[in-house]
Protein backbone atom coordinates (compact mmCIF):
# COMPACT_ATOMS: atom_id res chain seq x y z
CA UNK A 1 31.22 61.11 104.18
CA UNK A 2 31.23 64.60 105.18
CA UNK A 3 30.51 63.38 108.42
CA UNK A 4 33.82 61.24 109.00
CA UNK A 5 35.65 63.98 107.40
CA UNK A 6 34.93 66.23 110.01
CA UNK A 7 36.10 64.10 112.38
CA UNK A 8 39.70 63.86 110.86
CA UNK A 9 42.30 65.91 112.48
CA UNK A 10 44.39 66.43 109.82
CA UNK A 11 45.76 64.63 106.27
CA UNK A 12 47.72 61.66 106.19
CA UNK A 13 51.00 60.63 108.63
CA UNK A 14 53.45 60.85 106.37
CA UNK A 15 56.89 59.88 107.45
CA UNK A 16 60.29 61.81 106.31
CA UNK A 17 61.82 58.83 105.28
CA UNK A 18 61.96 59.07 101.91
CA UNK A 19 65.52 59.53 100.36
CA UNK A 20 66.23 63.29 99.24
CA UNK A 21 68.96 65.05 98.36
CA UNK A 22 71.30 66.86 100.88
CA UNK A 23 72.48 69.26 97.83
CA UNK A 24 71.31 71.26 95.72
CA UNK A 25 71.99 69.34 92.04
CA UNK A 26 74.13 72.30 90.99
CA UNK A 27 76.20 74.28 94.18
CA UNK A 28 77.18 77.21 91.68
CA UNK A 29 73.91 77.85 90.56
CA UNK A 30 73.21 81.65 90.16
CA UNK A 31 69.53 82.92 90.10
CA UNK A 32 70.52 86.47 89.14
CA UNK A 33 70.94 87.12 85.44
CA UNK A 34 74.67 87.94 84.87
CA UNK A 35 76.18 91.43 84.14
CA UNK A 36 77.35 92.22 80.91
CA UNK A 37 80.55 91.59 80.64
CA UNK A 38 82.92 94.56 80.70
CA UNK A 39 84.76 95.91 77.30
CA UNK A 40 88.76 95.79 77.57
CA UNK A 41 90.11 99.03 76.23
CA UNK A 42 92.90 97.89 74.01
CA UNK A 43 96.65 98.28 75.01
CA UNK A 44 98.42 100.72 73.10
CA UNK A 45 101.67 99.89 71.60
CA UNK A 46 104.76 101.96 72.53
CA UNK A 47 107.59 102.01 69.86
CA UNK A 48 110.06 103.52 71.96
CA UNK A 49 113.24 100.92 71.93
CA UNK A 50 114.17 98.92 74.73
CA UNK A 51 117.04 101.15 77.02
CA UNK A 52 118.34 99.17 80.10
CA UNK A 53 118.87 100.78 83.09
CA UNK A 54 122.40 100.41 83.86
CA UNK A 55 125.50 99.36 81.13
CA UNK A 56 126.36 96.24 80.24
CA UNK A 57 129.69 94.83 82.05
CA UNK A 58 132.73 94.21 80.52
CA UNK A 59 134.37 91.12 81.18
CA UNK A 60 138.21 91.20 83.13
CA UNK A 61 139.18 94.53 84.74
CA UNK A 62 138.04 93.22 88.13
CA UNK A 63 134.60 93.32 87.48
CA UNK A 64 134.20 89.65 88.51
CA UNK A 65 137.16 89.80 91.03
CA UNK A 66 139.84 89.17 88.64
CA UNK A 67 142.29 91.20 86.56
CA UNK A 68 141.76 89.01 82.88
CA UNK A 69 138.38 87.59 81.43
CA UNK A 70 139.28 84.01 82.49
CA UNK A 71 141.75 82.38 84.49
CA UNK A 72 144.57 81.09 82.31
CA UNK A 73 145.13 76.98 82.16
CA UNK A 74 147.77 75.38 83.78
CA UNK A 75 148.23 71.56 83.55
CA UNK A 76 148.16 70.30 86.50
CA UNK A 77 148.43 72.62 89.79
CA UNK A 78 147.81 70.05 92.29
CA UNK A 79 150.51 67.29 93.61
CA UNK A 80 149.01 63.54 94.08
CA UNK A 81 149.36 62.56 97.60
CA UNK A 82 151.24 59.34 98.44
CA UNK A 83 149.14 56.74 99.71
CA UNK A 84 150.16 54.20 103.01
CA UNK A 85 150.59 50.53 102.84
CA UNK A 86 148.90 48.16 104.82
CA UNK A 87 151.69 46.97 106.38
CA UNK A 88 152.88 50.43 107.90
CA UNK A 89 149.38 50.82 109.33
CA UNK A 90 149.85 47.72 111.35
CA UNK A 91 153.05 48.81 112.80
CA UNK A 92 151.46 52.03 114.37
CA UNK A 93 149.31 51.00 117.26
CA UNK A 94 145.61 52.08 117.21
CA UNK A 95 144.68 54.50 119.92
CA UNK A 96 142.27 53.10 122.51
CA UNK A 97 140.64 55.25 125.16
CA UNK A 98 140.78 54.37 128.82
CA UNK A 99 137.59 53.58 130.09
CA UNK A 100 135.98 56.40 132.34
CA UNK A 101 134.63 55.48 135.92
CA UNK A 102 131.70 53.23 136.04
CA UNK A 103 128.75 54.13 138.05
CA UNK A 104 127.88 52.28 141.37
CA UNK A 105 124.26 50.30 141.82
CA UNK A 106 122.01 52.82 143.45
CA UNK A 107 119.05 51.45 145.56
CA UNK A 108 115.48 52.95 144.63
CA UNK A 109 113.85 55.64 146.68
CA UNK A 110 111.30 53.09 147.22
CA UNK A 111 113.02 50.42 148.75
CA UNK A 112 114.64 53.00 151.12
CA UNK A 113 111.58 54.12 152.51
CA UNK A 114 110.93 50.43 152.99
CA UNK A 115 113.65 49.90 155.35
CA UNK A 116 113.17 53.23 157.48
């Protein structure tokens, strides 16, 4: 036995055809041990009152382009236009273009060098 083993080159052919897996099971795996996490200082409450920046406007006095606060009703400002019959539409003839110029058969740059 010790014999034949000597004469072996090496272990057994083993192919790499086995399935494995292309991944890693878990991608966000982290070997290091994590930091301690970091203590938030707590925010300190201010109790100074709220002051805005600039004053409030007032509504009217052209502040929003007009002299009062709104624009007063009125009933009914626009007149109702009058509407055509059919029959005076007929009576006016309908506008139809002249035709422009029409274009002239042109022969191909191909067939020209043909006949040369």
């Amino acid at each position: 036995i010790v014999a034949h083993k000597s004469m072996l080159k090496g272990g057994a052919f083993r192919l790499n055809l086995h399935p494995v897996e292309c991944f890693d099971s878990n991608p966000y795996k982290f070997d290091k041990p994590l930091p301690p996490p970091k203590k938030t200082e707590e925010k300190k409450h201010i109790n100074v009152p709220f002051k805005p920046s600039s004053p409030s406007k007032k509504t009217g006095g052209m502040k929003a382009g007009t002299f009062d606060s709104y624009p007063t009703y009125s009933a009914e400002p626009y007149g109702t236009k009058k509407t055509k019959s059919a029959m005076m539409n007929k009576e006016v003839q309908i506008f139809h273009p002249s035709p422009g110029p029409k274009s002239t058969p042109v022969k191909s740059i191909i067939s020209l060098n043909v006949n040369k």
